[in-house]
N, C-alpha and C. Protein backbone atom coordinates (compact mmCIF):
# COMPACT_ATOMS: atom_id res chain seq x y z
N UNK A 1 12.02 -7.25 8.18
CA UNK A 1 12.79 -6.05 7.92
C UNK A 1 12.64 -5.12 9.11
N UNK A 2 13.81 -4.67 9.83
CA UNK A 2 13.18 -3.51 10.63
C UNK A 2 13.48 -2.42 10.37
N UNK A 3 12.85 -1.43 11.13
CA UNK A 3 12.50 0.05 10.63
C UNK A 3 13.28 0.95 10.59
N UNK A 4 13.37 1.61 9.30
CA UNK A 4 14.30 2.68 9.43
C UNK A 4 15.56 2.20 8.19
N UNK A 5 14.73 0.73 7.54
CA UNK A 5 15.91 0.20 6.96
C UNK A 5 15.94 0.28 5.17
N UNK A 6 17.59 1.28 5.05
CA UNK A 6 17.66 1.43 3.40
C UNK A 6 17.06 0.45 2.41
N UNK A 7 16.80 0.55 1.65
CA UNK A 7 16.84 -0.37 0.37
C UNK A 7 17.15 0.39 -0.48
N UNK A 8 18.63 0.96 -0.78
CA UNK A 8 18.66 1.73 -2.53
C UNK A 8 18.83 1.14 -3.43
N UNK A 9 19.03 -0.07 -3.70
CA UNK A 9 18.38 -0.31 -4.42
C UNK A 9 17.00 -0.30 -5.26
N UNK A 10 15.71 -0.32 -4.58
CA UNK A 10 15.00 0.46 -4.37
C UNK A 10 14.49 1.61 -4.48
N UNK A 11 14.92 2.31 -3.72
CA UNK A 11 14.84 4.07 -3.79
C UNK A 11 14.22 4.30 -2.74
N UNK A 12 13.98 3.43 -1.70
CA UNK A 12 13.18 3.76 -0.44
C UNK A 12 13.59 3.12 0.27
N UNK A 13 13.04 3.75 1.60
CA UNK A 13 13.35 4.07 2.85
C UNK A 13 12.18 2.77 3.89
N UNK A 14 12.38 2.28 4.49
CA UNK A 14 11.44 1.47 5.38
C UNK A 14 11.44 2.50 6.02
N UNK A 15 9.95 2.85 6.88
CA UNK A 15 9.54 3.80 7.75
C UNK A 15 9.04 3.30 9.27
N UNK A 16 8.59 2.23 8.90
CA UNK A 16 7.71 1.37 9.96
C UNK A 16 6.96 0.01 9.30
N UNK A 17 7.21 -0.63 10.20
CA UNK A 17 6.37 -1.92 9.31
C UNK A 17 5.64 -2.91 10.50
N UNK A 18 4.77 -3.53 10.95
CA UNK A 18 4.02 -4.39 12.10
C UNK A 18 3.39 -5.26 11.88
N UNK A 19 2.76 -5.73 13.01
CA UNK A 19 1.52 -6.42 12.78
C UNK A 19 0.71 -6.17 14.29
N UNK A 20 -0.76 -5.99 13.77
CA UNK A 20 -1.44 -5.85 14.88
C UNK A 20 -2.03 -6.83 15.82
N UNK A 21 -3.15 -7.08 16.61
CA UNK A 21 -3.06 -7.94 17.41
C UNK A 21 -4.08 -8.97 16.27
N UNK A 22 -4.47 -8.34 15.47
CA UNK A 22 -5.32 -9.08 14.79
C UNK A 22 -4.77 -10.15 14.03
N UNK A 23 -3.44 -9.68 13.82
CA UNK A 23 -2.53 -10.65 12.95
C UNK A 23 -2.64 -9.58 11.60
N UNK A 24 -3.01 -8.71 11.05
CA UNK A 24 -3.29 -7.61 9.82
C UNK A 24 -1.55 -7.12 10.25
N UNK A 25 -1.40 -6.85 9.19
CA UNK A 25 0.21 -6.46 8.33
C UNK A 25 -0.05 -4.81 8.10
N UNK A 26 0.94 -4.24 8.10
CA UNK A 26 1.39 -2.97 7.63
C UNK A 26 2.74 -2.62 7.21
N UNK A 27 2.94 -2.09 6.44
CA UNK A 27 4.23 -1.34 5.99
C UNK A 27 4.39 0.03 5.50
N UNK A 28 5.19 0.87 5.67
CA UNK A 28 5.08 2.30 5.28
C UNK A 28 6.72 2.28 4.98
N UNK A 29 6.78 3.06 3.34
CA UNK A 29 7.59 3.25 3.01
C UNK A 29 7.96 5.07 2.49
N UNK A 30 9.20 5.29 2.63
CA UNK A 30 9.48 6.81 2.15
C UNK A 30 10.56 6.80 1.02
N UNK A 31 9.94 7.40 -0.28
CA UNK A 31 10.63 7.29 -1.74
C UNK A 31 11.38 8.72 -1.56
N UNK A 32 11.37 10.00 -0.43
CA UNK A 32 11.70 10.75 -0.49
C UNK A 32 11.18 11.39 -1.53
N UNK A 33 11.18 13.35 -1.51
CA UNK A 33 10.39 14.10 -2.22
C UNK A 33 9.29 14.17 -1.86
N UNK A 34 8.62 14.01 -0.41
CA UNK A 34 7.69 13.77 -0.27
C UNK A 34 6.87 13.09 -0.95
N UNK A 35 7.25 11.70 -0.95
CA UNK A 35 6.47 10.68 -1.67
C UNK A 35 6.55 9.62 -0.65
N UNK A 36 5.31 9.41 -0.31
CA UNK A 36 5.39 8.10 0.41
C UNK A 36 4.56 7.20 0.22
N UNK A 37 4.62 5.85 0.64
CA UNK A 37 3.42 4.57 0.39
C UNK A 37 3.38 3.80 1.59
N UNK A 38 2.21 3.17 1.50
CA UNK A 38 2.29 2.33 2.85
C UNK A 38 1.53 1.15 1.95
N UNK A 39 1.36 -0.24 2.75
CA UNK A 39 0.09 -0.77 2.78
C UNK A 39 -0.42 -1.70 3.79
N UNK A 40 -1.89 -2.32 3.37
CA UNK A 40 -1.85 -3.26 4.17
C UNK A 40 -2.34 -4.52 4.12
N UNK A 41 -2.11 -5.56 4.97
CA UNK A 41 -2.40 -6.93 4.18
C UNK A 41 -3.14 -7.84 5.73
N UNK A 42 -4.42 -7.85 5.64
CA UNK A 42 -4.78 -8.54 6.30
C UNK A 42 -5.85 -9.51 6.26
N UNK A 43 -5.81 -10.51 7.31
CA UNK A 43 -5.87 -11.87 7.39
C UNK A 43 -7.31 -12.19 7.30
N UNK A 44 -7.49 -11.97 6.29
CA UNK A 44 -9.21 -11.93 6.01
C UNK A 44 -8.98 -12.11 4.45
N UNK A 45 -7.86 -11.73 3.90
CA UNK A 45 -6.99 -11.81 2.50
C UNK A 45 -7.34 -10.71 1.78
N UNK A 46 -7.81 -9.41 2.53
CA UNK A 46 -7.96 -8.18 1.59
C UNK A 46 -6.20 -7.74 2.06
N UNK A 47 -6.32 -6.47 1.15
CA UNK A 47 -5.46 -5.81 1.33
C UNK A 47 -5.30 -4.53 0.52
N UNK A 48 -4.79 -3.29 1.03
CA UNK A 48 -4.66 -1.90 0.48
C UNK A 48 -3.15 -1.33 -0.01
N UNK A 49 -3.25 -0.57 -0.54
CA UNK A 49 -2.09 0.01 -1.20
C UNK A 49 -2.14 1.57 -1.56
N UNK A 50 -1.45 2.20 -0.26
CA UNK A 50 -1.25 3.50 -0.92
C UNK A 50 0.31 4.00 -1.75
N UNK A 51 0.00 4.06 -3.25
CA UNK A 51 1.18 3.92 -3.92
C UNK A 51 1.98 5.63 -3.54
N UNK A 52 3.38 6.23 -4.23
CA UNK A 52 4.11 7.05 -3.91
C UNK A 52 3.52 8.02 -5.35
N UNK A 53 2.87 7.57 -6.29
CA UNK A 53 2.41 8.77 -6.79
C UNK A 53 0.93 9.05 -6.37
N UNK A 54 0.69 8.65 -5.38
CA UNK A 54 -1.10 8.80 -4.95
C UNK A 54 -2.21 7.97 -5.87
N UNK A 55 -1.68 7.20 -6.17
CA UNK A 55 -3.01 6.22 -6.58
C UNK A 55 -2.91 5.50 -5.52
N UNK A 56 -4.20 4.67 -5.23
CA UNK A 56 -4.36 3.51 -4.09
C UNK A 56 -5.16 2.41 -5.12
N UNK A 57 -5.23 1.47 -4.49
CA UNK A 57 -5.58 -0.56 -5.01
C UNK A 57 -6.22 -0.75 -3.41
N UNK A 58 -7.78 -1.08 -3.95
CA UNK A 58 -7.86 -2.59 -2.77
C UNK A 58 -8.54 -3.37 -2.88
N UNK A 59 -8.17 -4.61 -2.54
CA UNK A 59 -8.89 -5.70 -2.91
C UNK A 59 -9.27 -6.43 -1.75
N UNK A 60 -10.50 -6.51 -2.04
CA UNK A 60 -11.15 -7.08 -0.53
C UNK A 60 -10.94 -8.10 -0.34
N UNK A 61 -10.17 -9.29 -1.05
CA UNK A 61 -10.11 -10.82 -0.58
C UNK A 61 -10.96 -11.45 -1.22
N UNK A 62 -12.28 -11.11 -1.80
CA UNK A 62 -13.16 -11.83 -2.26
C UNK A 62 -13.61 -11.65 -3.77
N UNK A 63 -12.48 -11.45 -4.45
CA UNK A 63 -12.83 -11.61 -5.65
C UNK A 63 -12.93 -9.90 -6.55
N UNK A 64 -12.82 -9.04 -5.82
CA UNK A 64 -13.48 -7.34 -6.01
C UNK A 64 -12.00 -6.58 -5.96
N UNK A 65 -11.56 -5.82 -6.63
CA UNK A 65 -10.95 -4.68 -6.19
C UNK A 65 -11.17 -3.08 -6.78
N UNK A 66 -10.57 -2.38 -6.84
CA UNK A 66 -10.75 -1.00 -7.19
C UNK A 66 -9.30 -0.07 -7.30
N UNK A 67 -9.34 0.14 -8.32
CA UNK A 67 -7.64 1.14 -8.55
C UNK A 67 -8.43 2.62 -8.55
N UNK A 68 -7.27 3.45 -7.87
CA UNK A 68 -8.04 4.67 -7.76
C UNK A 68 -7.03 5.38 -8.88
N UNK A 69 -6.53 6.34 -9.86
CA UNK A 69 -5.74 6.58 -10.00
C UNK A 69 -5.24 8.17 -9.00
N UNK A 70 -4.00 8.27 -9.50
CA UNK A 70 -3.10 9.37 -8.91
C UNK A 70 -4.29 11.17 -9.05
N UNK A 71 -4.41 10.95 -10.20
CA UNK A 71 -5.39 12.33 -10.74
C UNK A 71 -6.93 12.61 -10.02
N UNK A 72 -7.07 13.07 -9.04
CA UNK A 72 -8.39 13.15 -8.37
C UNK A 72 -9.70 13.03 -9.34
N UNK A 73 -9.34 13.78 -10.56
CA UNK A 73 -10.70 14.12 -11.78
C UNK A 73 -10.64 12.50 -12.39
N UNK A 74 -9.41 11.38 -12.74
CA UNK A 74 -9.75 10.14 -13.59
C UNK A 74 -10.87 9.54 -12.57
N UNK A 75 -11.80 8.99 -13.70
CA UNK A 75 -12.68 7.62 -13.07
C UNK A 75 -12.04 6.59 -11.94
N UNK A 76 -12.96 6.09 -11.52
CA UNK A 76 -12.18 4.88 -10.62
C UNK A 76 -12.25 3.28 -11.63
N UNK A 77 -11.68 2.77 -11.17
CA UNK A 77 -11.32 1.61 -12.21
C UNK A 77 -11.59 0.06 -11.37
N UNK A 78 -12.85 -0.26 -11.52
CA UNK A 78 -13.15 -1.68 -10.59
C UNK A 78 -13.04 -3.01 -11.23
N UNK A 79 -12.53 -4.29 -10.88
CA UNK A 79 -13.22 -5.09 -11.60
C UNK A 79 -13.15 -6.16 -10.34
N UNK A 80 -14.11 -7.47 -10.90
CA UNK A 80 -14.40 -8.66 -10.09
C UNK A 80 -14.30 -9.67 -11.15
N UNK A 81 -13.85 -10.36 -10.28
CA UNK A 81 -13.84 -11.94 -10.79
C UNK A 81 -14.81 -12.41 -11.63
């Protein structure tokens, strides 16, 4: 996909998307309203997620992850394999 590219279907906006030299993935998206998300996916098989209402996900590849929710005061929410 390159950057800058509609999806309304969707409701968002591609902002930028790569890969680094490491071979690790990124994407950043804009839902408009100042809402945005990105994430990332790299080659180690973790990967992060910053969602458009401010919760984030990451899962390290090995079995572990962690949901944060949107609300700074909720608990964090972990589980493992």
């Amino acid at each position: 996909m390159s950057d800058n590219a509609n999806n309304s279907n969707s409701g968002y906006t591609y902002t930028g998307s790569g890969t680094n030299s490491q071979g690790n993935h990124y994407c950043s998206r804009d839902y408009g309203n100042d809402s945005n998300s990105y994430h990332y996916s790299n080659t180690d098989g973790s990967y992060y997620y910053a969602n458009p209402d401010g919760s984030t996900y990451h899962n390290d590849g090995k079995g572990s992850s962690t949901y944060t929710p949107s609300d700074s005061n909720a608990s964090n929410k972990s589980s493992s394999k």
